[in-house]
N, C-alpha and C. Protein backbone atom coordinates (compact mmCIF):
# COMPACT_ATOMS: atom_id res chain seq x y z
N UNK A 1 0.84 -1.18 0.00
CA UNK A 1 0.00 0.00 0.00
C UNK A 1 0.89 1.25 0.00
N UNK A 2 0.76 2.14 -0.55
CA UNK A 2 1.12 3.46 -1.06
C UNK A 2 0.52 4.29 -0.33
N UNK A 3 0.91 4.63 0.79
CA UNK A 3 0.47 6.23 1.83
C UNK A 3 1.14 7.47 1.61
N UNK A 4 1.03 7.99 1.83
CA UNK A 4 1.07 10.27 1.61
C UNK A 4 1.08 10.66 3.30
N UNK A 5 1.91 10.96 3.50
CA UNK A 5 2.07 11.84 4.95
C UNK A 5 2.70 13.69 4.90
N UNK A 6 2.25 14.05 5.32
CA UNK A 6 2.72 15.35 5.82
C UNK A 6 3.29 15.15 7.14
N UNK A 7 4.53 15.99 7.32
CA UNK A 7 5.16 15.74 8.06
C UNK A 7 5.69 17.96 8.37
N UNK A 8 5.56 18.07 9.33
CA UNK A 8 5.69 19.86 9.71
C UNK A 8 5.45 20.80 8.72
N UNK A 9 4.77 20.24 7.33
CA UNK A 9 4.08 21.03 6.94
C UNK A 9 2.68 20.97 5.92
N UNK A 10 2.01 22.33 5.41
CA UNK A 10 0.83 22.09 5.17
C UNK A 10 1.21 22.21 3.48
N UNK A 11 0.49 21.14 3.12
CA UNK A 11 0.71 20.93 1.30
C UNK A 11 0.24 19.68 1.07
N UNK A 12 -0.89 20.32 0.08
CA UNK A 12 -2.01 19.32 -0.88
C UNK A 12 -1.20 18.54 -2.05
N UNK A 13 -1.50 17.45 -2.07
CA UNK A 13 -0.61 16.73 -3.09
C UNK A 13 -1.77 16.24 -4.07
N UNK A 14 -1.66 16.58 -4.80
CA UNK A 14 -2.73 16.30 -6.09
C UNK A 14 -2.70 14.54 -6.62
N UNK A 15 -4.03 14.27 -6.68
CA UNK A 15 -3.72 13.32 -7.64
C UNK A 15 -3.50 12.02 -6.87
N UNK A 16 -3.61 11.56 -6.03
CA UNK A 16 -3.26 11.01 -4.94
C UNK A 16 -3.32 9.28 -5.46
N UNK A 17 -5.01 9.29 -5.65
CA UNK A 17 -5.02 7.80 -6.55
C UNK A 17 -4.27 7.49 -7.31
N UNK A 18 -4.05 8.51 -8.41
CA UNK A 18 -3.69 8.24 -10.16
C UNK A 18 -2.15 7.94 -9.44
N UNK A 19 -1.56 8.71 -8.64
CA UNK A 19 -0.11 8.68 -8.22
C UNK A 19 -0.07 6.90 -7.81
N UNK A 20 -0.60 6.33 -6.82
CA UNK A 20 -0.54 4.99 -6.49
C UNK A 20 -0.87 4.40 -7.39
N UNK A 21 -1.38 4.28 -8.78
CA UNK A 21 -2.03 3.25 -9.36
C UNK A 21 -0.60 3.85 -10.26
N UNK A 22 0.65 4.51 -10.47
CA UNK A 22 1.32 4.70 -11.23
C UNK A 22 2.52 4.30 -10.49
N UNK A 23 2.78 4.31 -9.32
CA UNK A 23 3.49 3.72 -8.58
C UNK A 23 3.56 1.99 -8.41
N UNK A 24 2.20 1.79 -8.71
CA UNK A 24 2.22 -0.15 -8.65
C UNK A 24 2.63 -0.35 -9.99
N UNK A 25 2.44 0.40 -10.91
CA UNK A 25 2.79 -0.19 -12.50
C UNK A 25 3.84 -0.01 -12.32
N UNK A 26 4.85 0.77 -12.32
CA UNK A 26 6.26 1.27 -12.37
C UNK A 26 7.21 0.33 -11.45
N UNK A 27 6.46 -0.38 -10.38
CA UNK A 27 7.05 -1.62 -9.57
C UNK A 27 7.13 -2.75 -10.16
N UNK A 28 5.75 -2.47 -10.92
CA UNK A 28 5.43 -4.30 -11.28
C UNK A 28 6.52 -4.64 -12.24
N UNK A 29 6.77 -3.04 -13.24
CA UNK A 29 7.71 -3.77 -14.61
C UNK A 29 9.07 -4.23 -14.09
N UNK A 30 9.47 -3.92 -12.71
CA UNK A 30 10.66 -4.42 -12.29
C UNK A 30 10.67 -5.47 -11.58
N UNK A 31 8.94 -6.40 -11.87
CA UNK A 31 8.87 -8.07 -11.57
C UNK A 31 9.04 -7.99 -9.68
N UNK A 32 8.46 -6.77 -9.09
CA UNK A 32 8.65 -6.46 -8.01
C UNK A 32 6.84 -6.45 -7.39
N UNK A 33 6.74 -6.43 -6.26
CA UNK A 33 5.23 -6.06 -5.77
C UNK A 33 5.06 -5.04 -4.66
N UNK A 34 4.40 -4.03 -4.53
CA UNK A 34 3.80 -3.05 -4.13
C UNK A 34 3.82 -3.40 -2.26
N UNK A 35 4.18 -3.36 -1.48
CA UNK A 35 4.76 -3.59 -0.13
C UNK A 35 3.93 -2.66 0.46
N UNK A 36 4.54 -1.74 1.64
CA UNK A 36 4.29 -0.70 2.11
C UNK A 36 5.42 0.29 1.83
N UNK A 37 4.74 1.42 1.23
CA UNK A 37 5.47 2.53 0.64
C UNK A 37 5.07 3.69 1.44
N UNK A 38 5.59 4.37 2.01
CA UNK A 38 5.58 5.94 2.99
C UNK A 38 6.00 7.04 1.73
N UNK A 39 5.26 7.98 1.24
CA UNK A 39 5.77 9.03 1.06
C UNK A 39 5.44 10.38 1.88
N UNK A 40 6.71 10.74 2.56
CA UNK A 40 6.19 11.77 3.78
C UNK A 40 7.04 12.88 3.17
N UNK A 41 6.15 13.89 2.90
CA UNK A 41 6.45 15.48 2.34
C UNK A 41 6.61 15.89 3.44
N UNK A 42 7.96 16.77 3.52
CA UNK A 42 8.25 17.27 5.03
C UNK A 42 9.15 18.66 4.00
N UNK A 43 9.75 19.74 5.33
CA UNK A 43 10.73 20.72 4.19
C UNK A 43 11.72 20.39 4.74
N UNK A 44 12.74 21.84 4.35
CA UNK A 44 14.27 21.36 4.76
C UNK A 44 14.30 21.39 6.14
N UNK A 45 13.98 22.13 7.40
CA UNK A 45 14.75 21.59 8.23
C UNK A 45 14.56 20.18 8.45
N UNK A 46 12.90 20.01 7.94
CA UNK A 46 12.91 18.16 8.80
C UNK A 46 13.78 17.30 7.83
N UNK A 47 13.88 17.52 6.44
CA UNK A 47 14.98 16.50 5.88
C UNK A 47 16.12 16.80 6.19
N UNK A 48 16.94 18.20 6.73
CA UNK A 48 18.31 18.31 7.34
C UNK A 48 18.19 17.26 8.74
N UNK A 49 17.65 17.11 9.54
CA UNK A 49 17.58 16.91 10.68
C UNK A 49 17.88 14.72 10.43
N UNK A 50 16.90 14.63 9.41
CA UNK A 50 16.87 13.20 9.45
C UNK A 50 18.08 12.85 8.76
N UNK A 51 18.93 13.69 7.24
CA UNK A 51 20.09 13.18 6.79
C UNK A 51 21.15 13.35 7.73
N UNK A 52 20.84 14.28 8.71
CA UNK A 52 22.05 14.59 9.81
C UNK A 52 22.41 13.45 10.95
N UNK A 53 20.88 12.82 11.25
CA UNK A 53 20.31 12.23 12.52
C UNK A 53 20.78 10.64 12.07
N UNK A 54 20.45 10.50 10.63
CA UNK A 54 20.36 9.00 9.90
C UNK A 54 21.90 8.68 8.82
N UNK A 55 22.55 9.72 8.14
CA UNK A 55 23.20 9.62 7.62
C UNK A 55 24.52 10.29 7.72
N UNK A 56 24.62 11.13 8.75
CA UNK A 56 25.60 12.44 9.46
C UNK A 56 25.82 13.13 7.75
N UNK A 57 24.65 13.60 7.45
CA UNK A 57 25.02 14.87 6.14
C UNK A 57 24.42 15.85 7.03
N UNK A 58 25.66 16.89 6.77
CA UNK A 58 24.96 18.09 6.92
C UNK A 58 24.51 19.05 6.19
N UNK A 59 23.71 18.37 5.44
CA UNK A 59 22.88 19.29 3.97
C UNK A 59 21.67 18.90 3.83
N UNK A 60 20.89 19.70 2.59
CA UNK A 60 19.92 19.85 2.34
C UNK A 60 19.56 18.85 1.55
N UNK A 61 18.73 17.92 0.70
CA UNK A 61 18.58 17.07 0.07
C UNK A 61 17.22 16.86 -0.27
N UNK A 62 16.51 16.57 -1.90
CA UNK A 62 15.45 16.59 -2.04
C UNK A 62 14.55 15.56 -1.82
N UNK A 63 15.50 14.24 -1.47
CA UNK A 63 14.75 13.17 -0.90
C UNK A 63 15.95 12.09 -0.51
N UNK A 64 15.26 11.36 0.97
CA UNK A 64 16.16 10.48 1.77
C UNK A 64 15.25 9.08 1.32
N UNK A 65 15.71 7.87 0.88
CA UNK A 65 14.71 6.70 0.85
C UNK A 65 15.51 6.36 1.80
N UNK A 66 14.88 5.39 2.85
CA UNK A 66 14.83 4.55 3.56
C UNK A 66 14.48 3.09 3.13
N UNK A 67 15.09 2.09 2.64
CA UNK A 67 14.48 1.01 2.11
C UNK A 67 14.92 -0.32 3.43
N UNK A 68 13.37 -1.16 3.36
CA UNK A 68 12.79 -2.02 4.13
C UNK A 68 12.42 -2.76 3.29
N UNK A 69 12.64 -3.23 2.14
CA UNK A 69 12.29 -3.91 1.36
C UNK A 69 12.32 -5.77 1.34
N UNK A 70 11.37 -6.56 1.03
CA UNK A 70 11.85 -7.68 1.77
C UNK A 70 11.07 -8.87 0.27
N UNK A 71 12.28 -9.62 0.45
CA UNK A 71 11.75 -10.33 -1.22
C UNK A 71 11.55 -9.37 -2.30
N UNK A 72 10.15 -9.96 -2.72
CA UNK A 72 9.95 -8.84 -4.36
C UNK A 72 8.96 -7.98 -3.46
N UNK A 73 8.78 -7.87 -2.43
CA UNK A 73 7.42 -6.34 -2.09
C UNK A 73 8.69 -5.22 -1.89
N UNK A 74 8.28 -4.43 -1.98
CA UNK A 74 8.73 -2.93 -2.32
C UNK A 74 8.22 -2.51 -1.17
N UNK A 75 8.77 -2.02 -0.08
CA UNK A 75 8.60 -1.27 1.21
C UNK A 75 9.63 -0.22 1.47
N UNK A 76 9.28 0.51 2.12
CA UNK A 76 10.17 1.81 2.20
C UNK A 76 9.53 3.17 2.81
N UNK A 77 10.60 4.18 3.26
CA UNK A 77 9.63 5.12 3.09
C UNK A 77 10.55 6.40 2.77
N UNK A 78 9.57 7.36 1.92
CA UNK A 78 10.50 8.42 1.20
C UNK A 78 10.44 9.94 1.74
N UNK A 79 11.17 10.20 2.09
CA UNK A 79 11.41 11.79 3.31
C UNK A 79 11.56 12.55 1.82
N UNK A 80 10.68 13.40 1.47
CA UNK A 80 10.74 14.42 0.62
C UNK A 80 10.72 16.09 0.74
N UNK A 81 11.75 16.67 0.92
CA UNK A 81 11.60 18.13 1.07
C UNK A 81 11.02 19.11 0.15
N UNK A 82 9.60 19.45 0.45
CA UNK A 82 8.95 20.22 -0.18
C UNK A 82 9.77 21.37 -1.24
N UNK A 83 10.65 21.97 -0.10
CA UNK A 83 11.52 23.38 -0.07
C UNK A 83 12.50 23.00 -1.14
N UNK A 84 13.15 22.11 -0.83
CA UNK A 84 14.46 21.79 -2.20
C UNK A 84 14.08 21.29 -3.38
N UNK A 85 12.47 20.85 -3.70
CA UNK A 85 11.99 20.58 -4.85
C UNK A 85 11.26 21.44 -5.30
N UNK A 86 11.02 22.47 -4.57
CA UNK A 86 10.08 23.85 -5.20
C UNK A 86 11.66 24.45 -5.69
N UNK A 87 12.94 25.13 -5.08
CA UNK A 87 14.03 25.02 -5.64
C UNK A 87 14.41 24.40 -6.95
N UNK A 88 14.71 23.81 -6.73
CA UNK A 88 15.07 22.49 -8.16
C UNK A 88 14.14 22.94 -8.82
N UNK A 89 13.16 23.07 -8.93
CA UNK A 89 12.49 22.81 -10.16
C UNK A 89 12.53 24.73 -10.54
N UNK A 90 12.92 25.66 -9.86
CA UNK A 90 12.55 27.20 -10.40
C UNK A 90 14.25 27.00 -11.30
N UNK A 91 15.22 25.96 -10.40
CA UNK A 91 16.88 25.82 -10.55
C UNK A 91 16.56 25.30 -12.40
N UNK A 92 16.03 24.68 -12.56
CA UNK A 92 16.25 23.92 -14.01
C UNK A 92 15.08 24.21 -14.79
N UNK A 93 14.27 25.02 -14.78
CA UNK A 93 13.15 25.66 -15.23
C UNK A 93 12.24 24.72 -15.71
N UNK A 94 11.90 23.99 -14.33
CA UNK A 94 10.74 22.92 -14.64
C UNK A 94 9.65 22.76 -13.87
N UNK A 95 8.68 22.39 -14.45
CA UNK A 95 7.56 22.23 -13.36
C UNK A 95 7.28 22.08 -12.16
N UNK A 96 7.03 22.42 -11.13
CA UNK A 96 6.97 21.89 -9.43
C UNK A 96 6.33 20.75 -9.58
N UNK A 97 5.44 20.10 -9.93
CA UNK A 97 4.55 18.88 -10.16
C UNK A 97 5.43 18.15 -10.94
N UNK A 98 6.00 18.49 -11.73
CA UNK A 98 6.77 17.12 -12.91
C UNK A 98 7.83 16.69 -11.59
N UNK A 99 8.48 18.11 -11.32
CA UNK A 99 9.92 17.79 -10.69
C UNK A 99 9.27 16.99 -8.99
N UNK A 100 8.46 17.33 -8.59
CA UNK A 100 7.94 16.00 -7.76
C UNK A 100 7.55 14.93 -7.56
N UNK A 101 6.90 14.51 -9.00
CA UNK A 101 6.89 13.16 -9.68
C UNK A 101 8.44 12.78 -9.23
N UNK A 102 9.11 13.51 -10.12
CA UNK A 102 10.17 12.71 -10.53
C UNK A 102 10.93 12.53 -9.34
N UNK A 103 11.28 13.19 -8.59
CA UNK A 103 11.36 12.95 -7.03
C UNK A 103 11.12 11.94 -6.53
N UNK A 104 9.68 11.92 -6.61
CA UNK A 104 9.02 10.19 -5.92
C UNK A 104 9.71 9.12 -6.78
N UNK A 105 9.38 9.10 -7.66
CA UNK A 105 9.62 7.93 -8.81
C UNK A 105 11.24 7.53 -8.54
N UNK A 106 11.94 8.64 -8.35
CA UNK A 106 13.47 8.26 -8.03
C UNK A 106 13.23 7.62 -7.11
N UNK A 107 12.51 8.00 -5.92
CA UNK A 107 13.07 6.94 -4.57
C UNK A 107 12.40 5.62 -4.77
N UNK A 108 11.24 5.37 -5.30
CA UNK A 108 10.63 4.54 -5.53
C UNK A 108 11.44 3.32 -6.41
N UNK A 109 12.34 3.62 -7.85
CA UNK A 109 13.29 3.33 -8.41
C UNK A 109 14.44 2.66 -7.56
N UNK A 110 14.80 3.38 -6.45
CA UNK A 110 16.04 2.86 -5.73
C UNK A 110 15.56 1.71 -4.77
N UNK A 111 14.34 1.69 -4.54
CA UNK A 111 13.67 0.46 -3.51
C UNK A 111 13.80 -0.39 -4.61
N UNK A 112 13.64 -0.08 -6.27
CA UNK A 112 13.32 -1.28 -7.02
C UNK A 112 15.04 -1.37 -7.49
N UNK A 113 15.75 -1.20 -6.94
CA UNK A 113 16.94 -1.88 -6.96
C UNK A 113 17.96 -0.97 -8.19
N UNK A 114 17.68 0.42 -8.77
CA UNK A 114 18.55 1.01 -9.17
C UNK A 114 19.02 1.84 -8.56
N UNK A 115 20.28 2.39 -8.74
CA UNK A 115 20.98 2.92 -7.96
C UNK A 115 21.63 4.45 -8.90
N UNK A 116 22.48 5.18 -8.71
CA UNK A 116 22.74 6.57 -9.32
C UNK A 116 24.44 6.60 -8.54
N UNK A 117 25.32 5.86 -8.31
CA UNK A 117 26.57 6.29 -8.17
C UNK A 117 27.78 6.28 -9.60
N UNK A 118 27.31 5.48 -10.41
CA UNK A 118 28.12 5.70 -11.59
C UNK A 118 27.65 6.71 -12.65
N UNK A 119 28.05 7.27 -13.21
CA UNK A 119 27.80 7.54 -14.52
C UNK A 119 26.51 6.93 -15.44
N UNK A 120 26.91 5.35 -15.36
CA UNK A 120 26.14 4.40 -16.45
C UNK A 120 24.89 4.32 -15.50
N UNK A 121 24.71 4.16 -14.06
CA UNK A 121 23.83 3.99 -12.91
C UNK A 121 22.72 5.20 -13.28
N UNK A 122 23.47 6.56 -12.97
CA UNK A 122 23.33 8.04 -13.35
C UNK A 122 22.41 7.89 -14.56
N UNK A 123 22.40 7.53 -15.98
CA UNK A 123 21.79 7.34 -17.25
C UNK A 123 20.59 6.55 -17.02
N UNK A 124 21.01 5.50 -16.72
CA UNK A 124 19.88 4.18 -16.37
C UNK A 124 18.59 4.66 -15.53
N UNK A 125 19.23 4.98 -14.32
CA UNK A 125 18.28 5.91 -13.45
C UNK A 125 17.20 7.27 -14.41
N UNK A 126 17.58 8.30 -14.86
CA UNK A 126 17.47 8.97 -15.43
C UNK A 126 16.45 8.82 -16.87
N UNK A 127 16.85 7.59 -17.21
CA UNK A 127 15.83 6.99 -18.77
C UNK A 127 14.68 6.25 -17.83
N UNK A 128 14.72 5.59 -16.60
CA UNK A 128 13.82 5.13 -15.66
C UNK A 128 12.38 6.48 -15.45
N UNK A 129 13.33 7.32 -14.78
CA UNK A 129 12.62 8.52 -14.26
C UNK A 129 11.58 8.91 -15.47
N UNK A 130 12.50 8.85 -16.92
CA UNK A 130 11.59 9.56 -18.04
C UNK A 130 10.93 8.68 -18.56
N UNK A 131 10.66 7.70 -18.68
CA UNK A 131 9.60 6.60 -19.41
C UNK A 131 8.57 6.67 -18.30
N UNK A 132 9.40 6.64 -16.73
CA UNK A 132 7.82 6.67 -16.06
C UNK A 132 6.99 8.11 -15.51
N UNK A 133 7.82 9.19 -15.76
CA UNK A 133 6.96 10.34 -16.17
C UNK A 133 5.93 10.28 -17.01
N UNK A 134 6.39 9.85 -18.42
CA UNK A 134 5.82 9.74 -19.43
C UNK A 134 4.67 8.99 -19.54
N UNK A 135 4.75 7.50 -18.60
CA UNK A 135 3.65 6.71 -18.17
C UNK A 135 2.38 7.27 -17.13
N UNK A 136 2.87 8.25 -16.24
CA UNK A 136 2.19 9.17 -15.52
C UNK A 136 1.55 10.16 -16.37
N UNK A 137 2.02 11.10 -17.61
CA UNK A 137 1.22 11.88 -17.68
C UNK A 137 -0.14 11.26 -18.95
N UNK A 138 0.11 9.58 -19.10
CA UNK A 138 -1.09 9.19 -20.16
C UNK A 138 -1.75 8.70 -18.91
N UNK A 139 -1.67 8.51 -18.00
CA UNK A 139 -2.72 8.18 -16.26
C UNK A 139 -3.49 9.59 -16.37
N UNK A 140 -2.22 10.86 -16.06
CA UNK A 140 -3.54 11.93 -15.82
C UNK A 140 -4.38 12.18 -16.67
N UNK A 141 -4.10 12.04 -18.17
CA UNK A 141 -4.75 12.38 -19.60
C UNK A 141 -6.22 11.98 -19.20
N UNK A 142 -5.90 10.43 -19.11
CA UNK A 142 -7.31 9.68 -18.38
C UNK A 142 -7.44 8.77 -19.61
């Protein structure tokens, strides 16, 4: 199951169904199953506090996954900073809604076992993110 938390602050997340029913497809093609998934929208101090508390970074970051993942279910949960993805997205002149998709979908991606430290990782990840954007915006079309 796929939950939505707010966490110290106030922000409507659109779309809420279409988002989970795009989140189980995007699992399934990686022959994976839908677990328990946390996505908790919080801003920067609460994601400074948890990369500081959980990972000793002392920075800002647009999302921490936590993966609990066990067999093929997909469990986890994803600390998303409102603040550094409203950023990012004015930073690269892109949508606040796309660039939060793509946010989720990254952490969601790394529970399904890709990763972003190489270069080739970096690409892979990245062509992931954009096919399942792309699968998201024929969900909202309807």
């Amino acid at each position: 199951m796929v939950r939505f938390f707010n966490k110290d602050i106030k922000f409507n997340l659109k779309h809420k169904l279409l988002l989970k029913k795009w989140i189980k497809s995007v699992v399934q093609k990686y022959d994976r199953r839908v677990g328990d998934i946390n996505v908790i929208l919080c801003d920067d101090p609460s994601i400074l506090e948890i990369n500081m508390q959980f990972l000793s970074h002392d920075y800002y970051t647009d999302i921490i996954t936590f993966d609990y993942c066990e067999d093929d279910y997909i469990n986890g949960e994803l600390y998303i900073s409102i603040d550094t993805v409203k950023a990012n997205a004015e930073e690269y002149s892109q949508d606040f809604d796309v660039e939060l998709h793509r946010v989720i979908i990254h952490g969601v991606l790394h529970l399904c076992g890709l990763d972003d430290h190489s270069d080739e990782d970096i690409k892979e990840m990245r062509d992931a993110e954009n096919s399942a954007l792309l699968e998201l915006e024929e969900i909202l079309r309807g």
